[in-house]
N, C-alpha and C. Protein backbone atom coordinates (compact mmCIF):
# COMPACT_ATOMS: atom_id res chain seq x y z
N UNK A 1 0.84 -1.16 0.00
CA UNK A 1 0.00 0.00 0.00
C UNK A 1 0.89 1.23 0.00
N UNK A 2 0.55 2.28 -0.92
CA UNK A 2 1.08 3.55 -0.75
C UNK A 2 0.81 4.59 -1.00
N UNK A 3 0.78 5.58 -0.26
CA UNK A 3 0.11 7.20 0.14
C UNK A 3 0.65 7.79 -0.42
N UNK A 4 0.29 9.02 -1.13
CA UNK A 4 0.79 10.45 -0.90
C UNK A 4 -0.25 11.26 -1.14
N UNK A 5 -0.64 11.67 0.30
CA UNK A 5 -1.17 12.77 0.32
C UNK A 5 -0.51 14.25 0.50
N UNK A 6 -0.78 14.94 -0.16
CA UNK A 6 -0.58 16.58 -0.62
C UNK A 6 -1.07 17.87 1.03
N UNK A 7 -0.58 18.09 1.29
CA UNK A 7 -1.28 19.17 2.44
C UNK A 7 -0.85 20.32 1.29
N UNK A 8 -2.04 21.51 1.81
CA UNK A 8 -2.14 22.83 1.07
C UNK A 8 -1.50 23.73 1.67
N UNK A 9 -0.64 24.44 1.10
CA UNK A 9 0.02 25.90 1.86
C UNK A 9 -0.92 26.71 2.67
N UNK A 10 -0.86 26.28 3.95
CA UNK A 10 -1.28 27.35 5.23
C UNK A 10 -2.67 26.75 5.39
N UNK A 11 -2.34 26.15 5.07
CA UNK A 11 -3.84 24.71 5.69
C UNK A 11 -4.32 23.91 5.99
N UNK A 12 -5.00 22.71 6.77
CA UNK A 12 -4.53 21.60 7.32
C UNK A 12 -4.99 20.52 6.53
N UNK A 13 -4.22 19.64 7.08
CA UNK A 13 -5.15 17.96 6.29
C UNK A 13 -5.53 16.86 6.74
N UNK A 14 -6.42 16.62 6.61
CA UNK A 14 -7.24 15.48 7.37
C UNK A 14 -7.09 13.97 6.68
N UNK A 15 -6.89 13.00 7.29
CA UNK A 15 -7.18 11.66 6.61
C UNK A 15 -7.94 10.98 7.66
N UNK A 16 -8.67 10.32 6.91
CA UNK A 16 -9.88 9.44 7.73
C UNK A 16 -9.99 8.35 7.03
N UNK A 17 -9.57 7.22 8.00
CA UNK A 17 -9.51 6.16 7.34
C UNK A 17 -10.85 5.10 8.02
N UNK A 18 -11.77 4.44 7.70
CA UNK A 18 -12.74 3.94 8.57
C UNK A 18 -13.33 2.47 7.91
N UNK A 19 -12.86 1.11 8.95
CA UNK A 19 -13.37 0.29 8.38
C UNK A 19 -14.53 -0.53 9.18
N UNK A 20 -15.21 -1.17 8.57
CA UNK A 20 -16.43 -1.97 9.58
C UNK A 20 -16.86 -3.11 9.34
N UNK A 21 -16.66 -4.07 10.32
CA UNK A 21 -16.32 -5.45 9.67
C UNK A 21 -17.87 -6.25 10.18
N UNK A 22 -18.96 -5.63 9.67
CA UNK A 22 -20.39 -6.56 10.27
C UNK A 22 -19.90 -8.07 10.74
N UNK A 23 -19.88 -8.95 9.76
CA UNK A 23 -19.40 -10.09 10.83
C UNK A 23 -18.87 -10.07 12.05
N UNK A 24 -17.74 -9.32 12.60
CA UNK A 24 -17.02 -9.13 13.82
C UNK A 24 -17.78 -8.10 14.53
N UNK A 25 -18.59 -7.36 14.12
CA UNK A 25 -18.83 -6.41 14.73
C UNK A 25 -17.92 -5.10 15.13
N UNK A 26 -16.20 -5.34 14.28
CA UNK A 26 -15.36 -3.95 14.69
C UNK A 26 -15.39 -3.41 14.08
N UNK A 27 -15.35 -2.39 14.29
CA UNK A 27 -15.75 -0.93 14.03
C UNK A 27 -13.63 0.08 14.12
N UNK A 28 -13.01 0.73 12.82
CA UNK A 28 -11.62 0.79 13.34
C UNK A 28 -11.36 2.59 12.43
N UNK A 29 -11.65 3.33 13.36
CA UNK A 29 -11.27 4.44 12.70
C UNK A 29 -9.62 5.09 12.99
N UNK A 30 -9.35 5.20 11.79
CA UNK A 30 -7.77 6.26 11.83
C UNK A 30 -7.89 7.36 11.63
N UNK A 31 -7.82 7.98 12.07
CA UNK A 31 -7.90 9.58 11.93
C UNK A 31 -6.50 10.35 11.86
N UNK A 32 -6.11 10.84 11.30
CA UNK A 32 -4.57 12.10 11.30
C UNK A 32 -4.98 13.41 10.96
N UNK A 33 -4.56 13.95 12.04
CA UNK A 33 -4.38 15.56 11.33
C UNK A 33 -3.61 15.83 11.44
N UNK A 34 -3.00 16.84 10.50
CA UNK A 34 -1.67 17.64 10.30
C UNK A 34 -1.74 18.84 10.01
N UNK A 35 -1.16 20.09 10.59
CA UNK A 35 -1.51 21.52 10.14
C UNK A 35 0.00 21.53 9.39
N UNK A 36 0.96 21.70 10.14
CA UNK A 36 2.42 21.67 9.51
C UNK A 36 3.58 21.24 10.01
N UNK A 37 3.65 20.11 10.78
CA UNK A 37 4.32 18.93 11.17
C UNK A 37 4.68 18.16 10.07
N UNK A 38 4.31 18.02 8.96
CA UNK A 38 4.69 16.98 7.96
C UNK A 38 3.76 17.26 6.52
N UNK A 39 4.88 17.52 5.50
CA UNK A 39 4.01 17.61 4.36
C UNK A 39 3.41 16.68 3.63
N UNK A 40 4.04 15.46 3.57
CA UNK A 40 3.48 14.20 3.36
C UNK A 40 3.96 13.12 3.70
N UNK A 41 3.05 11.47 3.90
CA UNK A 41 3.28 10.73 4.78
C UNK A 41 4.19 9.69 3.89
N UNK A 42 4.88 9.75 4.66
CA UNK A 42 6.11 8.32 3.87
C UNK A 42 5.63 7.52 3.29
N UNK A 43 6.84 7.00 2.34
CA UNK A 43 5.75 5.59 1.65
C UNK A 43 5.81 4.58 2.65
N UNK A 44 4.30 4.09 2.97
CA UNK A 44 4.40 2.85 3.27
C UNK A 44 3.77 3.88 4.81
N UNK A 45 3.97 4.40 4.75
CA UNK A 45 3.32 4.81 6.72
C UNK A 45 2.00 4.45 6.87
N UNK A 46 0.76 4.82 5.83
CA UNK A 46 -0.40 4.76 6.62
C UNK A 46 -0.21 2.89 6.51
N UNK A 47 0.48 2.40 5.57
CA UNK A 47 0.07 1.03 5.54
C UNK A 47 0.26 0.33 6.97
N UNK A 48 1.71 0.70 7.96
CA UNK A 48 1.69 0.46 8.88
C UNK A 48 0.59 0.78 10.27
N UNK A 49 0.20 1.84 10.13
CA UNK A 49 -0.93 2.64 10.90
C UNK A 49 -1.68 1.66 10.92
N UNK A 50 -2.06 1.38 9.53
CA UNK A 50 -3.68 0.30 9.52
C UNK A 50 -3.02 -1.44 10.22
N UNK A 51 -1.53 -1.60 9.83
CA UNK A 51 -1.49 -3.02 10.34
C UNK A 51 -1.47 -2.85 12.13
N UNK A 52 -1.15 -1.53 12.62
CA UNK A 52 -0.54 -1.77 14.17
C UNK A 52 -2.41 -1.93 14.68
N UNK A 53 -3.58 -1.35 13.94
CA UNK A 53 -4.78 -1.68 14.38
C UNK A 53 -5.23 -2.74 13.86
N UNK A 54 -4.80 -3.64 13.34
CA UNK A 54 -4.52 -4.89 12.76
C UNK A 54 -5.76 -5.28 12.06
N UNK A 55 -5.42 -4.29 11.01
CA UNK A 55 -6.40 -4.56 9.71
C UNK A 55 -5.64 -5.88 8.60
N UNK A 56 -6.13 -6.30 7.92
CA UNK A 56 -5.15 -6.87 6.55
C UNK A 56 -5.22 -5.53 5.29
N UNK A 57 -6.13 -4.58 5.68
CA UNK A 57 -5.86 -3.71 4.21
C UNK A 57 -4.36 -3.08 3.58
């Protein structure tokens, strides 16, 4: 899996990642915000994000 999301000059950025697994009943939201800590997320970062909440996506 690999990202690149863009943040806008002098503005923030949101990612919302949200999965829902009816069979299991879990429910797994990722959320990031960034105002200007980081212009974009490494390759391969959100993929880890989603495995440490231990998705397979």
């Amino acid at each position: 899996m690999s990202y690149s999301i863009e943040g806008k000059p002098g503005g923030a950025r949101g990612i919302t990642c949200i999965y829902i697994y009816a069979a299991a009943e879990t429910v797994c939201q990722l959320s990031i915000y960034d105002t200007s800590e980081k212009e974009n997320l490494a390759e391969g970062e959100l993929g880890v994000l989603l495995s440490e909440l231990g998705t397979d996506q």
